[in-house]
PDB file of N, CA and C in Angstrom:
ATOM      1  N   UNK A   1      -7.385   9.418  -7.193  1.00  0.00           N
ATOM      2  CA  UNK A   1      -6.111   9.451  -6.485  1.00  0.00           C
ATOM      3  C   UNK A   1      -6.181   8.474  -5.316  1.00  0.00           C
ATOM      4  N   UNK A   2      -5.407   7.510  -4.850  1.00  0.00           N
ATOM      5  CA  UNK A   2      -5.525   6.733  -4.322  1.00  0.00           C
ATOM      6  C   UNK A   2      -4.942   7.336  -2.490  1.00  0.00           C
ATOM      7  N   UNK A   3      -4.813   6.957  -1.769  1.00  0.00           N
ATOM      8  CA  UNK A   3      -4.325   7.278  -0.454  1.00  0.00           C
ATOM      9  C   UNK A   3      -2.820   7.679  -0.023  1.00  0.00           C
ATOM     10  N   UNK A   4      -2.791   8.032   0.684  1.00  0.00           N
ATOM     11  CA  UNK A   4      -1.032   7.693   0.725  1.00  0.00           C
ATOM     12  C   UNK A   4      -0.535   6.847   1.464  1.00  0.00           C
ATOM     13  N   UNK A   5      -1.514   6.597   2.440  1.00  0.00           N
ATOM     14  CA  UNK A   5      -1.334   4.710   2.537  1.00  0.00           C
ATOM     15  C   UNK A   5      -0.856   3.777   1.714  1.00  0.00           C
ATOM     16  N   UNK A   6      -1.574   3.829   0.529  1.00  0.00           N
ATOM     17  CA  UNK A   6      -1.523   2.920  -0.427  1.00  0.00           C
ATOM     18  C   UNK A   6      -0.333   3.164  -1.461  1.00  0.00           C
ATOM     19  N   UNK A   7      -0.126   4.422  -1.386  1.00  0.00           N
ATOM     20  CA  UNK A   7       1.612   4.994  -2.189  1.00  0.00           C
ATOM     21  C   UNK A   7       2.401   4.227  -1.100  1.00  0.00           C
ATOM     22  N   UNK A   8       2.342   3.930   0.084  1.00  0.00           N
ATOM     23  CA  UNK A   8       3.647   3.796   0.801  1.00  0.00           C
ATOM     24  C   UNK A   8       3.714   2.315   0.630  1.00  0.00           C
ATOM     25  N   UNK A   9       2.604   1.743   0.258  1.00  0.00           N
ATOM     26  CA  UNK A   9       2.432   0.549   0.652  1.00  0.00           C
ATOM     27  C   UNK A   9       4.081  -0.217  -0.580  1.00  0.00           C
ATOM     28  N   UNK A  10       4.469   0.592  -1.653  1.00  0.00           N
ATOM     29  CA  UNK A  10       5.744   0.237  -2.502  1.00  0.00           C
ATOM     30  C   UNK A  10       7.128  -0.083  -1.498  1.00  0.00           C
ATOM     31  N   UNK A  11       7.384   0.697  -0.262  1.00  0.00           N
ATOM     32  CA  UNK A  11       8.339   0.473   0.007  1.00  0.00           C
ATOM     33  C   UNK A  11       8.343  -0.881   1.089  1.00  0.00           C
ATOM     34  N   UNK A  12       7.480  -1.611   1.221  1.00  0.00           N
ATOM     35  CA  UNK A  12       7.439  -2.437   2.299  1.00  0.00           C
ATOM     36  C   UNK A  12       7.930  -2.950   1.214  1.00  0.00           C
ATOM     37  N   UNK A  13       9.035  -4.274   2.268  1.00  0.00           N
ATOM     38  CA  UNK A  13       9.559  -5.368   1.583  1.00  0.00           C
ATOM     39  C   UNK A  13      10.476  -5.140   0.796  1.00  0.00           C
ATOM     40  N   UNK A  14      11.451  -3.963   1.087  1.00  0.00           N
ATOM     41  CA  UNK A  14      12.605  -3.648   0.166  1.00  0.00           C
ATOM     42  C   UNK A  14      13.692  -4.252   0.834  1.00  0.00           C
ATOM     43  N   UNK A  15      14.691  -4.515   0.666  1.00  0.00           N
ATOM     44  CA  UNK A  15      15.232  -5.102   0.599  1.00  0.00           C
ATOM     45  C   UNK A  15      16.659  -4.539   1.357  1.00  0.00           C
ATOM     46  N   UNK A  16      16.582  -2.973   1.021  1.00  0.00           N
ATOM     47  CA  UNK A  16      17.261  -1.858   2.106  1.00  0.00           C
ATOM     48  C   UNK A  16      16.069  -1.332   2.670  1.00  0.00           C
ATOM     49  N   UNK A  17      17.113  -1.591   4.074  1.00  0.00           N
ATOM     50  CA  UNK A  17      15.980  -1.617   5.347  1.00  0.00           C
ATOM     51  C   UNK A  17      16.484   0.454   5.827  1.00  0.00           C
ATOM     52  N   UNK A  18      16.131   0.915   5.062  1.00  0.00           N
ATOM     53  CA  UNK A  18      16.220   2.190   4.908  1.00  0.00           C
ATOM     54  C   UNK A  18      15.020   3.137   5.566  1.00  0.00           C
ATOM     55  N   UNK A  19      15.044   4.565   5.896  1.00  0.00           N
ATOM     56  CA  UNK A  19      13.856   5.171   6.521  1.00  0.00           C
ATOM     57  C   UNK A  19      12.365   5.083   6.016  1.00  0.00           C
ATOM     58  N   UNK A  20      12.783   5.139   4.373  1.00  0.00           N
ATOM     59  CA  UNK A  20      11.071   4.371   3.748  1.00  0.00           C
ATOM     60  C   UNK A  20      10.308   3.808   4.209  1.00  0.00           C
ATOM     61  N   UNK A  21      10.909   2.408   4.269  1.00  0.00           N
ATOM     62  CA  UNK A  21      11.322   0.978   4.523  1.00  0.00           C
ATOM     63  C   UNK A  21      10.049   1.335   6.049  1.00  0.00           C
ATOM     64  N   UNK A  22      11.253   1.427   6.879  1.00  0.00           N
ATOM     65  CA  UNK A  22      10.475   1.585   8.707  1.00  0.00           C
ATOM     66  C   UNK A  22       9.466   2.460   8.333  1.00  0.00           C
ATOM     67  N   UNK A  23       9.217   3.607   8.068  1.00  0.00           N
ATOM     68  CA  UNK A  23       7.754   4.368   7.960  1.00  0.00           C
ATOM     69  C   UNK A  23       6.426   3.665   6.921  1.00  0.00           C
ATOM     70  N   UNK A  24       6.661   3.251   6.126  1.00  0.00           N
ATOM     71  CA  UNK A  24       5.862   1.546   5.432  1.00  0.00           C
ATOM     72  C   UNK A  24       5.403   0.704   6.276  1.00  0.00           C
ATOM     73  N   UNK A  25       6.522   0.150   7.015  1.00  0.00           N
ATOM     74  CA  UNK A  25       6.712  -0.855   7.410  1.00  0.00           C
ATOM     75  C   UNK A  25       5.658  -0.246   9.065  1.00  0.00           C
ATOM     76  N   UNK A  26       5.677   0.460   9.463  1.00  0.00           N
ATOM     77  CA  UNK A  26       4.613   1.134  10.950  1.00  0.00           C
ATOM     78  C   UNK A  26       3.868   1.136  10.609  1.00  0.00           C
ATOM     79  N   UNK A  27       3.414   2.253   9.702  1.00  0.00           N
ATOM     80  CA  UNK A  27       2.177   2.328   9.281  1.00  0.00           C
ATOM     81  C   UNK A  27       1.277   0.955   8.514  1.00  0.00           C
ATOM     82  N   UNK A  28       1.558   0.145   8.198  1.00  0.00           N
ATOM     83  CA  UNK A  28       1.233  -1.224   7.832  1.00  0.00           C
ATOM     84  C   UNK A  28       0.566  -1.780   9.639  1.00  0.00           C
ATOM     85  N   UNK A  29       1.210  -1.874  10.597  1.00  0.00           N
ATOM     86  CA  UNK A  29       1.248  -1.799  11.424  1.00  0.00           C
ATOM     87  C   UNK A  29       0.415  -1.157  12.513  1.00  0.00           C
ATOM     88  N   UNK A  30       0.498  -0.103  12.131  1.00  0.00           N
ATOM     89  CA  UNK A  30      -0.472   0.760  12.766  1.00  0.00           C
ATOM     90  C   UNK A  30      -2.076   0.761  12.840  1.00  0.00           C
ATOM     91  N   UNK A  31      -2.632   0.257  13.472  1.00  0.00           N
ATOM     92  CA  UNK A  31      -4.130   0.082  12.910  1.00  0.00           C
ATOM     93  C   UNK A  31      -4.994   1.479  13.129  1.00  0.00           C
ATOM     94  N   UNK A  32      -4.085   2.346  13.865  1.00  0.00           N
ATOM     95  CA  UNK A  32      -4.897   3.534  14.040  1.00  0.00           C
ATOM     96  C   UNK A  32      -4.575   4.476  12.559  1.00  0.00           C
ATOM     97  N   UNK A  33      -3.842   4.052  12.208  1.00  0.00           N
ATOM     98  CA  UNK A  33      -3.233   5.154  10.854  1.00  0.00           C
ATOM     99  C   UNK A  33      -4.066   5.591   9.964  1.00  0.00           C
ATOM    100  N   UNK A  34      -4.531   6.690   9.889  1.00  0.00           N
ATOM    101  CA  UNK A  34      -5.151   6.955   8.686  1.00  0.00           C
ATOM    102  C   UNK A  34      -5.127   6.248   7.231  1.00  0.00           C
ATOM    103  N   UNK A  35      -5.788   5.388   7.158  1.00  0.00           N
ATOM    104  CA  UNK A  35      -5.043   4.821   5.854  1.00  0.00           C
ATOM    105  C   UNK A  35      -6.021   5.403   4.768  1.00  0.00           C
ATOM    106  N   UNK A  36      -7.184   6.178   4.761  1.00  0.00           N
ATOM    107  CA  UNK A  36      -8.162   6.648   3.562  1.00  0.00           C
ATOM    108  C   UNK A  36      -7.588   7.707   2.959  1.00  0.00           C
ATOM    109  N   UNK A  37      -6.468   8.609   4.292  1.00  0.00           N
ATOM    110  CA  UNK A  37      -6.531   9.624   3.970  1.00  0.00           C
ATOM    111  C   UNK A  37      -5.312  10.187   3.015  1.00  0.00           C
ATOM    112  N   UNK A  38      -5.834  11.444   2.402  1.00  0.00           N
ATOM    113  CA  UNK A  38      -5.124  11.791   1.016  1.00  0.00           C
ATOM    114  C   UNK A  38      -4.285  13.163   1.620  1.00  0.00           C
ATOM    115  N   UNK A  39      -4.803  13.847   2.489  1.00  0.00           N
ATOM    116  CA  UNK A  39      -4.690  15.299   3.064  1.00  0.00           C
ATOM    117  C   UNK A  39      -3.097  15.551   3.619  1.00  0.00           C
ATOM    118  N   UNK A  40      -2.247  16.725   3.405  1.00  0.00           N
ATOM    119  CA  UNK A  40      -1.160  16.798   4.288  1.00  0.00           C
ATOM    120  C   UNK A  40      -1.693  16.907   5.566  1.00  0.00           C
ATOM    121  N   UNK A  41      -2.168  17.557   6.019  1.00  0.00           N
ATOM    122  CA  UNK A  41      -2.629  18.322   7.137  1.00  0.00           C
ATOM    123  C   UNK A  41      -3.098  17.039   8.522  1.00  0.00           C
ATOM    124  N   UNK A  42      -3.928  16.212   7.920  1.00  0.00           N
ATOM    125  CA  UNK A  42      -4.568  15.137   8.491  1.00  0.00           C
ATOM    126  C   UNK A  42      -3.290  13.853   8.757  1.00  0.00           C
ATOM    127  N   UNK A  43      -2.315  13.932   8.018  1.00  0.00           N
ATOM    128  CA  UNK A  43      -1.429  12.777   8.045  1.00  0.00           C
ATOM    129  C   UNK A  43      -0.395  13.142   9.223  1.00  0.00           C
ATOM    130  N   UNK A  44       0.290  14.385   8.537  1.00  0.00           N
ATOM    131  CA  UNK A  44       1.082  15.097   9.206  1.00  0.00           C
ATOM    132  C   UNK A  44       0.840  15.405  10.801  1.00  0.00           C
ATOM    133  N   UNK A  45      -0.334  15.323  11.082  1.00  0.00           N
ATOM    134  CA  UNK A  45      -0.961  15.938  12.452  1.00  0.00           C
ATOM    135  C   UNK A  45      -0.728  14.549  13.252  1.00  0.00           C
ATOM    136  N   UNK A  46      -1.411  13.439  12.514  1.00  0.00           N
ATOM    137  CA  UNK A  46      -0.882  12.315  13.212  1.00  0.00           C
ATOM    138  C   UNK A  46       0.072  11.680  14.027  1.00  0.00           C
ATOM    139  N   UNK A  47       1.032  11.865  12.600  1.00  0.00           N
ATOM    140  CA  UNK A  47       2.785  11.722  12.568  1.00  0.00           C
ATOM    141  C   UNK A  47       3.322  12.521  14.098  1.00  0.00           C
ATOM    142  N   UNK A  48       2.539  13.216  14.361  1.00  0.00           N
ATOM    143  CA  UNK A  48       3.412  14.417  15.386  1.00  0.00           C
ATOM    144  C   UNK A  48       3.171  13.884  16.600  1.00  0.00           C
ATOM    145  N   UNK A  49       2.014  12.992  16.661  1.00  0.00           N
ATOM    146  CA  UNK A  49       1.883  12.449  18.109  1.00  0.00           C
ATOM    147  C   UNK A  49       2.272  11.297  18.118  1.00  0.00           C
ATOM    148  N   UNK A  50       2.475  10.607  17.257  1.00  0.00           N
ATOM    149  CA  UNK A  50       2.997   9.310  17.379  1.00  0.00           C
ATOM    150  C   UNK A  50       3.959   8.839  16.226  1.00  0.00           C
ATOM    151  N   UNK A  51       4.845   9.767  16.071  1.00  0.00           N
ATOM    152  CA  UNK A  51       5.942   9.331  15.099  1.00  0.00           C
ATOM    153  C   UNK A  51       6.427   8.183  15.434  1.00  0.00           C
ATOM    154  N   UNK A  52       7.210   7.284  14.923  1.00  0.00           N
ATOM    155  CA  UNK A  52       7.568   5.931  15.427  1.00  0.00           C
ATOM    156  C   UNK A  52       9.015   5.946  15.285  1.00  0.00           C
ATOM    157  N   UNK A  53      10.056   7.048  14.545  1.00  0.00           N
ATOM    158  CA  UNK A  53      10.864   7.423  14.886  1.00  0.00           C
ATOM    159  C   UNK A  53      11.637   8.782  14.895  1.00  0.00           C
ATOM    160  N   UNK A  54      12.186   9.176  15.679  1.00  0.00           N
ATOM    161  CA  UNK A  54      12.990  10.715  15.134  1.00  0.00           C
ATOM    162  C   UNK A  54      12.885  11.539  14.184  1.00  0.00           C
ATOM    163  N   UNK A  55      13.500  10.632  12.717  1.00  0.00           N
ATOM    164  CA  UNK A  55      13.250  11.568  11.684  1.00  0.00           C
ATOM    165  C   UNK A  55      12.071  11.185  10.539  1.00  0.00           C
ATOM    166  N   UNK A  56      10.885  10.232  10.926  1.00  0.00           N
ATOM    167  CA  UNK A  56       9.957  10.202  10.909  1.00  0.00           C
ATOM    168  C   UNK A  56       9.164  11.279   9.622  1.00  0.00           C
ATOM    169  N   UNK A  57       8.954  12.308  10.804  1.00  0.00           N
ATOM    170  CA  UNK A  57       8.306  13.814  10.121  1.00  0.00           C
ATOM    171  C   UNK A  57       8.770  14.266   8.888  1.00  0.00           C
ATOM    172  N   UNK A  58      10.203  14.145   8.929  1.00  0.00           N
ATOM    173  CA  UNK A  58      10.840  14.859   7.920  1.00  0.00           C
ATOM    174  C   UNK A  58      10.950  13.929   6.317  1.00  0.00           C
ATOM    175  N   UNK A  59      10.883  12.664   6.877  1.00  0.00           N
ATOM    176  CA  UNK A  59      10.612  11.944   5.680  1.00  0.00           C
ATOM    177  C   UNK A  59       9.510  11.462   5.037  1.00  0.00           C
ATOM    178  N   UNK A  60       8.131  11.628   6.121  1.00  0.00           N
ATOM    179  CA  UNK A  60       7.158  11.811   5.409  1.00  0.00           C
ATOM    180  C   UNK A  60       7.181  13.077   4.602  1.00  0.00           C
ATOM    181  N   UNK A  61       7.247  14.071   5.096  1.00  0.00           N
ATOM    182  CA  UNK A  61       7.690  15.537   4.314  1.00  0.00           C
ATOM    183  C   UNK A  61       8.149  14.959   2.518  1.00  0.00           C
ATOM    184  N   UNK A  62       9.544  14.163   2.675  1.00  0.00           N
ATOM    185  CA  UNK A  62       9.686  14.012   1.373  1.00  0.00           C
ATOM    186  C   UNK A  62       8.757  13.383   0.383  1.00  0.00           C
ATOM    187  N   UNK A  63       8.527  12.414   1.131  1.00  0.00           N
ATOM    188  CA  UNK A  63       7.460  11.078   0.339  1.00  0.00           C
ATOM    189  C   UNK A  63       6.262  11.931   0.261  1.00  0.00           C
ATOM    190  N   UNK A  64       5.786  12.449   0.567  1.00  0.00           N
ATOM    191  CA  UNK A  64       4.506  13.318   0.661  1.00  0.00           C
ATOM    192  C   UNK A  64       4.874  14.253  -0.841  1.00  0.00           C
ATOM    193  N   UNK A  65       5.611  15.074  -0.853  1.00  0.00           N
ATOM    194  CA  UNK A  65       5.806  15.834  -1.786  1.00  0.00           C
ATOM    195  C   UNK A  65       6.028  15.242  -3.659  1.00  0.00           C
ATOM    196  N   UNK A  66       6.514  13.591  -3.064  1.00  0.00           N
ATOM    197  CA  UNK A  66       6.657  12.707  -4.303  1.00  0.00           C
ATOM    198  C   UNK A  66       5.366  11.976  -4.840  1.00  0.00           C
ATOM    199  N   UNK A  67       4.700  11.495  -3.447  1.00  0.00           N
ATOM    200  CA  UNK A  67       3.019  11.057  -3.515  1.00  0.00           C
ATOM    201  C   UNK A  67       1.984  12.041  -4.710  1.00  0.00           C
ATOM    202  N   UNK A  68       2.482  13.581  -4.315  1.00  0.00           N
ATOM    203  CA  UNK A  68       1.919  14.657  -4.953  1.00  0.00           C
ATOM    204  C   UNK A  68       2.037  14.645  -6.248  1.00  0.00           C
ATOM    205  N   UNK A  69       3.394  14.691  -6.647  1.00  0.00           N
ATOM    206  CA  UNK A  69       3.775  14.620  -8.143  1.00  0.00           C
ATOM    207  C   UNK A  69       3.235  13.531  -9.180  1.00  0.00           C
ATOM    208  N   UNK A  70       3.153  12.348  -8.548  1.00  0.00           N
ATOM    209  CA  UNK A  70       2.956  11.374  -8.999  1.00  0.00           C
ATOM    210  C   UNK A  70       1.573  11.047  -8.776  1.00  0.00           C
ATOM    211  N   UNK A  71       0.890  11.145  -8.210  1.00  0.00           N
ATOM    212  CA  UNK A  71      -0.543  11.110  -8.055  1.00  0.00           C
ATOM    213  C   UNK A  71      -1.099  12.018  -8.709  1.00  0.00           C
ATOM    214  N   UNK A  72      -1.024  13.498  -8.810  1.00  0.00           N
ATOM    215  CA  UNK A  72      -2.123  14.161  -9.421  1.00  0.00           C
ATOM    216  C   UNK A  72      -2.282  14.147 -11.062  1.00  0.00           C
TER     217      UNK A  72
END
């Protein structure tokens, strides 16, 4: 199973500059970001101190739950 770094890494460079889009697009960015990690718990904990925007949390929430489906 690969990271969820590496799942997000699909929405960079879309073309709608949509909430995906910006949470891709940070975390690319981010050099502190967990990028190995696979865990809700460990990502999510992150996200909470340094969300990069508002609804942030809630859309990792989704993508997280799609990462799941599609990864295992």
């Amino acid at each position: 199973m690969r990271s969820f770094y590496h799942y997000m890494m699909r929405y960079r460079g879309n073309k709608k500059n949509n909430e995906e889009k910006q949470l891709a697009e940070w975390m690319f960015d981010d050099h502190s970001f967990p990028k190995q990690a696979k865990s809700y718990d460990e990502i999510s904990s992150y996200l909470e101190w340094n969300a990069p925007f508002p609804s942030a949390l809630s859309v990792f929430d989704q993508l997280y739950d799609q990462y799941k489906i599609e990864e295992e």
